[in-house]
C-alpha atoms as a PDB file:
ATOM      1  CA  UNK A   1      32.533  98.669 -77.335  1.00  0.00           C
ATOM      2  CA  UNK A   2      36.511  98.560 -76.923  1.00  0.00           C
ATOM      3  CA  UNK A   3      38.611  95.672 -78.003  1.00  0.00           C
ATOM      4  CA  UNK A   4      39.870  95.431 -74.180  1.00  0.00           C
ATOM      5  CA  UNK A   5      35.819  94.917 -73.147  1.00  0.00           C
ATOM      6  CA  UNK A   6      35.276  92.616 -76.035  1.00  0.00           C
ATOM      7  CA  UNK A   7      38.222  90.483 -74.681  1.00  0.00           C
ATOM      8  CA  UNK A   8      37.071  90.984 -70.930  1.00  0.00           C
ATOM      9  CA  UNK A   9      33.718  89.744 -71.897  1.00  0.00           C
ATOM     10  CA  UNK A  10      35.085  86.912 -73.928  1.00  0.00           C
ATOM     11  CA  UNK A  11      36.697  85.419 -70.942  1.00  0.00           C
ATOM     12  CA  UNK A  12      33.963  85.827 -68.671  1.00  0.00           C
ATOM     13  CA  UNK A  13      32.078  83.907 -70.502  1.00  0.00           C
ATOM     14  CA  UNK A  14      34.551  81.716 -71.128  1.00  0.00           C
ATOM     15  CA  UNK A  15      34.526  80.834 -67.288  1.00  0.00           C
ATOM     16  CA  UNK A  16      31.361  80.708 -67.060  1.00  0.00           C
ATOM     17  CA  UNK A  17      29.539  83.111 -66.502  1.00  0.00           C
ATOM     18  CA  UNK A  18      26.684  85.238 -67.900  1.00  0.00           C
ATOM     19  CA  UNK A  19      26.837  89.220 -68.528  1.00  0.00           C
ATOM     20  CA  UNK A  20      23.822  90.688 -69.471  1.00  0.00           C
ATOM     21  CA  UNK A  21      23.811  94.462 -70.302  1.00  0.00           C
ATOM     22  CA  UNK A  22      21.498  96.920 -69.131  1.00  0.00           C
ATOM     23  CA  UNK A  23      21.619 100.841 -70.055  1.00  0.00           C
ATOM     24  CA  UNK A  24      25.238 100.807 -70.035  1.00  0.00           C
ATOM     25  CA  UNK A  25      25.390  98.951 -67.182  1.00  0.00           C
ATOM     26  CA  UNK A  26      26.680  94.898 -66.432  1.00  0.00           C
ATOM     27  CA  UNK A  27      25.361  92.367 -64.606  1.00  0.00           C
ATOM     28  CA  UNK A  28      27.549  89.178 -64.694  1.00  0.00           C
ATOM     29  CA  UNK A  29      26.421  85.717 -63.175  1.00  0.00           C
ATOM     30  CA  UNK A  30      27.463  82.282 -62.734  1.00  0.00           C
ATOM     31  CA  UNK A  31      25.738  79.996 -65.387  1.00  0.00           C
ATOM     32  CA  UNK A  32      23.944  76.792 -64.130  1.00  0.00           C
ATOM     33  CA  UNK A  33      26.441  73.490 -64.576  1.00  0.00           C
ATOM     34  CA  UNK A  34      24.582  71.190 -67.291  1.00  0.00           C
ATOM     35  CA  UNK A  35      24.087  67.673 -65.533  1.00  0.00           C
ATOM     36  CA  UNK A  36      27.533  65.497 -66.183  1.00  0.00           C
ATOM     37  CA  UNK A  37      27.530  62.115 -67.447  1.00  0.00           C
ATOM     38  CA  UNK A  38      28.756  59.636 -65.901  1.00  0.00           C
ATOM     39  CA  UNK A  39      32.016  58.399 -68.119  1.00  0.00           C
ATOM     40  CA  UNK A  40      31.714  54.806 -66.912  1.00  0.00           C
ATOM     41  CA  UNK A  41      28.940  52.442 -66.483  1.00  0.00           C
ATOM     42  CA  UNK A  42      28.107  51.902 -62.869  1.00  0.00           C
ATOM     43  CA  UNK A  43      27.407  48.133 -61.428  1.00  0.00           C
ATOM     44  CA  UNK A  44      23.696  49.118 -61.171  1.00  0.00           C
ATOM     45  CA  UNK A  45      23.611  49.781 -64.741  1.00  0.00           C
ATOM     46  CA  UNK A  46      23.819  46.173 -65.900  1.00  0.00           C
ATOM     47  CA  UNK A  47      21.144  43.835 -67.199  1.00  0.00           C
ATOM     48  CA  UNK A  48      20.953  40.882 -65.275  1.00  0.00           C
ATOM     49  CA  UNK A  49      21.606  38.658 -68.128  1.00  0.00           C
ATOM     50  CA  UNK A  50      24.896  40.167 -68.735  1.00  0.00           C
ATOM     51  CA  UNK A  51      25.863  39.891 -65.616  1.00  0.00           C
ATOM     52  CA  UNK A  52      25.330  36.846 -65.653  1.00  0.00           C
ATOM     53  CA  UNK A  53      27.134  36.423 -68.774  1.00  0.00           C
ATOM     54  CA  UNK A  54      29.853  37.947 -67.534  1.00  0.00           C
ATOM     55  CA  UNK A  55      30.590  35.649 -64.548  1.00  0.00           C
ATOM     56  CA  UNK A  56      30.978  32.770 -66.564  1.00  0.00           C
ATOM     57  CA  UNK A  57      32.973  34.208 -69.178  1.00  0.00           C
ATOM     58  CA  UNK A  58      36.658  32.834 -69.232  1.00  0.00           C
ATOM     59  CA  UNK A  59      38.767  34.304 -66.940  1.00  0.00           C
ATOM     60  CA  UNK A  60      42.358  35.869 -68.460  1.00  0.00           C
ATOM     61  CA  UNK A  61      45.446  37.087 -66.850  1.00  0.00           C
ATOM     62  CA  UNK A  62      45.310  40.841 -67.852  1.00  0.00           C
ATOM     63  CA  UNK A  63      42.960  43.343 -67.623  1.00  0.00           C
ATOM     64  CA  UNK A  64      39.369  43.069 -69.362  1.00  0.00           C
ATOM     65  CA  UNK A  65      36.985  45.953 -69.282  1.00  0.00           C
ATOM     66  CA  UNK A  66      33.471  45.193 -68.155  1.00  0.00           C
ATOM     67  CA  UNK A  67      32.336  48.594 -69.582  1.00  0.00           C
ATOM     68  CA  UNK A  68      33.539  47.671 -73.115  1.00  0.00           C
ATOM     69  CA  UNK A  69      32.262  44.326 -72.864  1.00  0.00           C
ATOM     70  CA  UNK A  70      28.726  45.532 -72.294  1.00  0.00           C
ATOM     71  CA  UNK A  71      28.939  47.995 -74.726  1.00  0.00           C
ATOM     72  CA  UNK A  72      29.284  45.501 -77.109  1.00  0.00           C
ATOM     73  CA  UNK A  73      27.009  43.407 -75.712  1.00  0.00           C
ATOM     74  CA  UNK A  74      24.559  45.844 -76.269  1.00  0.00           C
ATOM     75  CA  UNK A  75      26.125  46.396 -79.966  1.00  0.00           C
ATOM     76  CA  UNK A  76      25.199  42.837 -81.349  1.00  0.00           C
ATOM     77  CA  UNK A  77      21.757  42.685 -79.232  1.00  0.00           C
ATOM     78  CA  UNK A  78      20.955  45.630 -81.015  1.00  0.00           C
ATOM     79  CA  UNK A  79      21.884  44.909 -84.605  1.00  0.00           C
ATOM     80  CA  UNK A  80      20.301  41.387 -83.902  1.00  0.00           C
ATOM     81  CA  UNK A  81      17.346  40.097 -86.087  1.00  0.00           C
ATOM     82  CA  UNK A  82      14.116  40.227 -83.777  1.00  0.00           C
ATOM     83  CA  UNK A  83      13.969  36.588 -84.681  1.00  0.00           C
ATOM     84  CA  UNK A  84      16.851  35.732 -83.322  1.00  0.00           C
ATOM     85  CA  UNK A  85      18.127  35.286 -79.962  1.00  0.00           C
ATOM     86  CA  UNK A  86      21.352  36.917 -79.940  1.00  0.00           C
ATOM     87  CA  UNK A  87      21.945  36.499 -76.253  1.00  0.00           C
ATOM     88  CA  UNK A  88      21.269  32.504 -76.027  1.00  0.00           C
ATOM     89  CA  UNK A  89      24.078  32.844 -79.584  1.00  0.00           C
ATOM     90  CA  UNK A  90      26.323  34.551 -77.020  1.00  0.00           C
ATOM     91  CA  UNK A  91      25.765  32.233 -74.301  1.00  0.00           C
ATOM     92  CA  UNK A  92      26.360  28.954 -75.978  1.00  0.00           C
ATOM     93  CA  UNK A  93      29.487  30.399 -77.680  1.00  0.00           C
ATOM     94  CA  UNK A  94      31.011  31.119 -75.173  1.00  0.00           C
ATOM     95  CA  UNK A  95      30.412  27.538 -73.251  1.00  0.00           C
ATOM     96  CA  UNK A  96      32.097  26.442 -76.698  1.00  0.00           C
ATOM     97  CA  UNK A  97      34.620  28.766 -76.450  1.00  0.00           C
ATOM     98  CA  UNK A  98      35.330  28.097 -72.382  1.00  0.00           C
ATOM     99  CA  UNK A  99      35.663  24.366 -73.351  1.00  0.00           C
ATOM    100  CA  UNK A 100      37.706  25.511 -76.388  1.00  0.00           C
ATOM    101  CA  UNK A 101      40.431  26.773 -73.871  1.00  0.00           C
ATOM    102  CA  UNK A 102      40.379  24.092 -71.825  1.00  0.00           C
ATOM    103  CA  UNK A 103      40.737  21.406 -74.121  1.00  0.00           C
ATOM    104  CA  UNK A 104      44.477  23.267 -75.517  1.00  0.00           C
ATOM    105  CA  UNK A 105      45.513  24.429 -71.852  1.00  0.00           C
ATOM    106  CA  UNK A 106      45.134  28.167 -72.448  1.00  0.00           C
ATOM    107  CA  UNK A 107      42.521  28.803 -69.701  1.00  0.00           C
ATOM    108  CA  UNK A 108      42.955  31.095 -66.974  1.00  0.00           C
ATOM    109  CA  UNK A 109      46.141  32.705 -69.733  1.00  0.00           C
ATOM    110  CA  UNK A 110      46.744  36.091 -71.134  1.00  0.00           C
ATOM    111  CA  UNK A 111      45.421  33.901 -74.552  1.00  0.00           C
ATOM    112  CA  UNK A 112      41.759  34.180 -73.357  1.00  0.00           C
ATOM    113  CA  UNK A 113      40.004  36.620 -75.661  1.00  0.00           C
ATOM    114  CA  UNK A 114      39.132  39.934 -74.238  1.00  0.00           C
ATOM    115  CA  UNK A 115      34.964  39.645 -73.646  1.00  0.00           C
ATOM    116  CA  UNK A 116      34.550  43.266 -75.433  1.00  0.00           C
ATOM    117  CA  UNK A 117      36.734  41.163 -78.544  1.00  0.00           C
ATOM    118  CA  UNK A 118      34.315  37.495 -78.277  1.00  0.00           C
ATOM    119  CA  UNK A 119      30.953  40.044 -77.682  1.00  0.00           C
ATOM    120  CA  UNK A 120      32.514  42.249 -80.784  1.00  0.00           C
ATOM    121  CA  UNK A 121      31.713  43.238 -83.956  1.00  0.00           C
ATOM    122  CA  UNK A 122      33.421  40.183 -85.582  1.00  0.00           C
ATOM    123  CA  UNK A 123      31.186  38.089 -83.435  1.00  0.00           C
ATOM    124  CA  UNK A 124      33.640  35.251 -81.857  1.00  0.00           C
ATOM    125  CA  UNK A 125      30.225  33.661 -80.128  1.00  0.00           C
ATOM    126  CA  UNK A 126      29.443  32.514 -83.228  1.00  0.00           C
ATOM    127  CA  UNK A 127      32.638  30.476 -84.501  1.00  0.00           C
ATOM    128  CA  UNK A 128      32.928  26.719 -83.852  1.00  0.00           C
ATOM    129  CA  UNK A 129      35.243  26.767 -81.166  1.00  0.00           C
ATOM    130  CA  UNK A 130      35.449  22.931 -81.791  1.00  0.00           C
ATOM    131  CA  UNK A 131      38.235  21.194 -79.673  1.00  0.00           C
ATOM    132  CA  UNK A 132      41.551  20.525 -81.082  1.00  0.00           C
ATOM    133  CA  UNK A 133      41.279  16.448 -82.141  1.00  0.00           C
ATOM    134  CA  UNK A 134      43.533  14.302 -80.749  1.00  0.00           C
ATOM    135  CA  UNK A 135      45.588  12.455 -82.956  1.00  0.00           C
ATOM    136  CA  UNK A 136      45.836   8.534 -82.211  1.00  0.00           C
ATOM    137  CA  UNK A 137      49.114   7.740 -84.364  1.00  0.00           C
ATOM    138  CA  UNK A 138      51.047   9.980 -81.875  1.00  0.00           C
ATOM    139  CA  UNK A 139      54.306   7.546 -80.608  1.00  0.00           C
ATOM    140  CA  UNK A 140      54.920   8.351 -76.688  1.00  0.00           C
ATOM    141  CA  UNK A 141      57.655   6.967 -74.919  1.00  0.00           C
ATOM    142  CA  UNK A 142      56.670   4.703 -72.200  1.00  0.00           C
ATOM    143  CA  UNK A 143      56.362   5.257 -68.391  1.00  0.00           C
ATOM    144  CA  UNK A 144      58.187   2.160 -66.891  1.00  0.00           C
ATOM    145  CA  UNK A 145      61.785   2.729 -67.283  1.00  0.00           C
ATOM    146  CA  UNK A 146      62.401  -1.416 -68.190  1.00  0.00           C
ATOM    147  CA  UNK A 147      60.365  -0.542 -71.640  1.00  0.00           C
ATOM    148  CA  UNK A 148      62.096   1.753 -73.147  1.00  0.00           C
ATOM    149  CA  UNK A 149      65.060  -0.639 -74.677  1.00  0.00           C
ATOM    150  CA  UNK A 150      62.382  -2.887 -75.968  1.00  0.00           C
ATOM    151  CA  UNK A 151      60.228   0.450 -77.129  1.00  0.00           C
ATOM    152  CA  UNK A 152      63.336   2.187 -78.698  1.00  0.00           C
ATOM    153  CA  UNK A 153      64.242  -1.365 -81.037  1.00  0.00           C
ATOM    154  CA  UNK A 154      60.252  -1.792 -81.957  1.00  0.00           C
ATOM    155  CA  UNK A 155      59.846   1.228 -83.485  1.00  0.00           C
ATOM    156  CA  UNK A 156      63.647   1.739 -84.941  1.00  0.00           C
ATOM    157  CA  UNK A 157      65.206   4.648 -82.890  1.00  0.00           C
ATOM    158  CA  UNK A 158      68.835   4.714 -81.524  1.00  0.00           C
ATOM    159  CA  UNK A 159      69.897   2.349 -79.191  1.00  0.00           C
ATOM    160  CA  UNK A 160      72.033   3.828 -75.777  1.00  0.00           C
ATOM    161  CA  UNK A 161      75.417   5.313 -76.961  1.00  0.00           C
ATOM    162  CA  UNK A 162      78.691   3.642 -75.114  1.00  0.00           C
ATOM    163  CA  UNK A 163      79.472   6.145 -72.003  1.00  0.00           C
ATOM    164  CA  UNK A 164      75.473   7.822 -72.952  1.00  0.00           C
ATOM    165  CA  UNK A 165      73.822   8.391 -69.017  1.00  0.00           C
ATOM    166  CA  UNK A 166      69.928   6.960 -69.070  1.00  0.00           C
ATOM    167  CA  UNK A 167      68.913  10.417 -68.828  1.00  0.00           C
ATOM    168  CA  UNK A 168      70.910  11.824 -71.702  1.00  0.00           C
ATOM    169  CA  UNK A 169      69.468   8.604 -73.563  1.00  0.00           C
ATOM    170  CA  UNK A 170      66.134   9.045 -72.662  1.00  0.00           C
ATOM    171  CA  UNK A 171      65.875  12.712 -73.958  1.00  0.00           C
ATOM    172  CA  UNK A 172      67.489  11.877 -77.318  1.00  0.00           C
ATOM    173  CA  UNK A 173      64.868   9.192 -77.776  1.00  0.00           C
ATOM    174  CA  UNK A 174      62.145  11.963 -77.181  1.00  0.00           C
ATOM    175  CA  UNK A 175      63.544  14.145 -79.912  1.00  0.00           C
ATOM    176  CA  UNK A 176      63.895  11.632 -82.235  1.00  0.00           C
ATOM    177  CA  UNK A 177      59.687  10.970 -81.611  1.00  0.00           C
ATOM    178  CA  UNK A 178      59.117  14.181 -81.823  1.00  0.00           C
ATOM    179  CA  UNK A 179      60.884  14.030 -85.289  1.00  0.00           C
ATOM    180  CA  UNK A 180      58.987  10.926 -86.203  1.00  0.00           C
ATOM    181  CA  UNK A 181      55.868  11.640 -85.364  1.00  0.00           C
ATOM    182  CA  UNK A 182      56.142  15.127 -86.932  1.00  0.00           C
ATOM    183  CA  UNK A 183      56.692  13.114 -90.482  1.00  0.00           C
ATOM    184  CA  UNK A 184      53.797  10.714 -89.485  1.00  0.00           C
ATOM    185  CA  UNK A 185      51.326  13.334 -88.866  1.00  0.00           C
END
């Protein structure tokens, strides 16, 4: 056989197709496409108790992948102990977690964890998620506008300035909190 057929048959089956030989004679046909696999996961394809994991999960601003989600959802179910019930683990973390975000304002945010990260190998379900606590000794100014000349002597911050506007006033008296209860923390 010549180079030039080698090269001919080369790409024909490259294409592909089949040649089969015969008495010096070719027969060349179309080889039968192997079944394709579907790249993504298709709606059908998840278990009912991730779906309904996933509608609870915190919502972000951003894109999160469902696929990669379940894939790791899958991950951790199936490197679970058959003791343990990895799924009820996923569940309560992430009511922890969803309270977790709402108790420092970050729900609803580009800050909410991806669900492929939370369901991931590091498993984020199983952290404390505890809410941030809420410190009592914090200083606030007050609401009522007639306070705040009484407030400002009580607790030793600057009086008004000659010439200073209330506003001006009232803003310098929030840094200087700030400052103090910084210290006082």
């Amino acid at each position: 056989m010549t180079n030039e057929m080698n090269l001919l048959l080369a790409f024909i089956d490259a294409v592909g197709y089949d040649v089969k030989e015969s008495n010096g004679e070719y027969s060349v046909t179309k080889r039968p496409k192997a079944a394709s696999v579907p790249r993504e996961t298709s709606k059908n394809e998840y278990t009912d108790e991730f779906e309904m994991l996933w509608a609870d999960y915190p919502k972000r601003i951003g894109k999160s992948s469902k696929v990669d989600a379940y894939k790791a959802y899958n991950a951790r179910l199936k490197e679970a102990k058959p003791e343990t019930n990895e799924h009820l683990l996923m569940i309560t973390g992430m009511d922890r977690y969803s309270e977790f975000l709402k108790a420092i304002g970050n729900n609803n945010t580009e800050f909410v964890m991806m669900a492929s990260t939370f369901l991931g190998a590091s498993k984020n379900y199983m952290q404390e998620w505890a809410k941030p606590a809420i410190r009592a000794d914090i200083i606030k100014l007050p609401t009522m506008d007639d306070d705040l000349l009484s407030f400002a002597t009580k607790h030793g911050l600057s009086q008004a300035r000659a010439g200073e506007k209330y506003p001006e006033w009232r803003k310098r008296l929030s840094a200087e909190l700030s400052i103090l209860n910084n210290r006082e923390g």
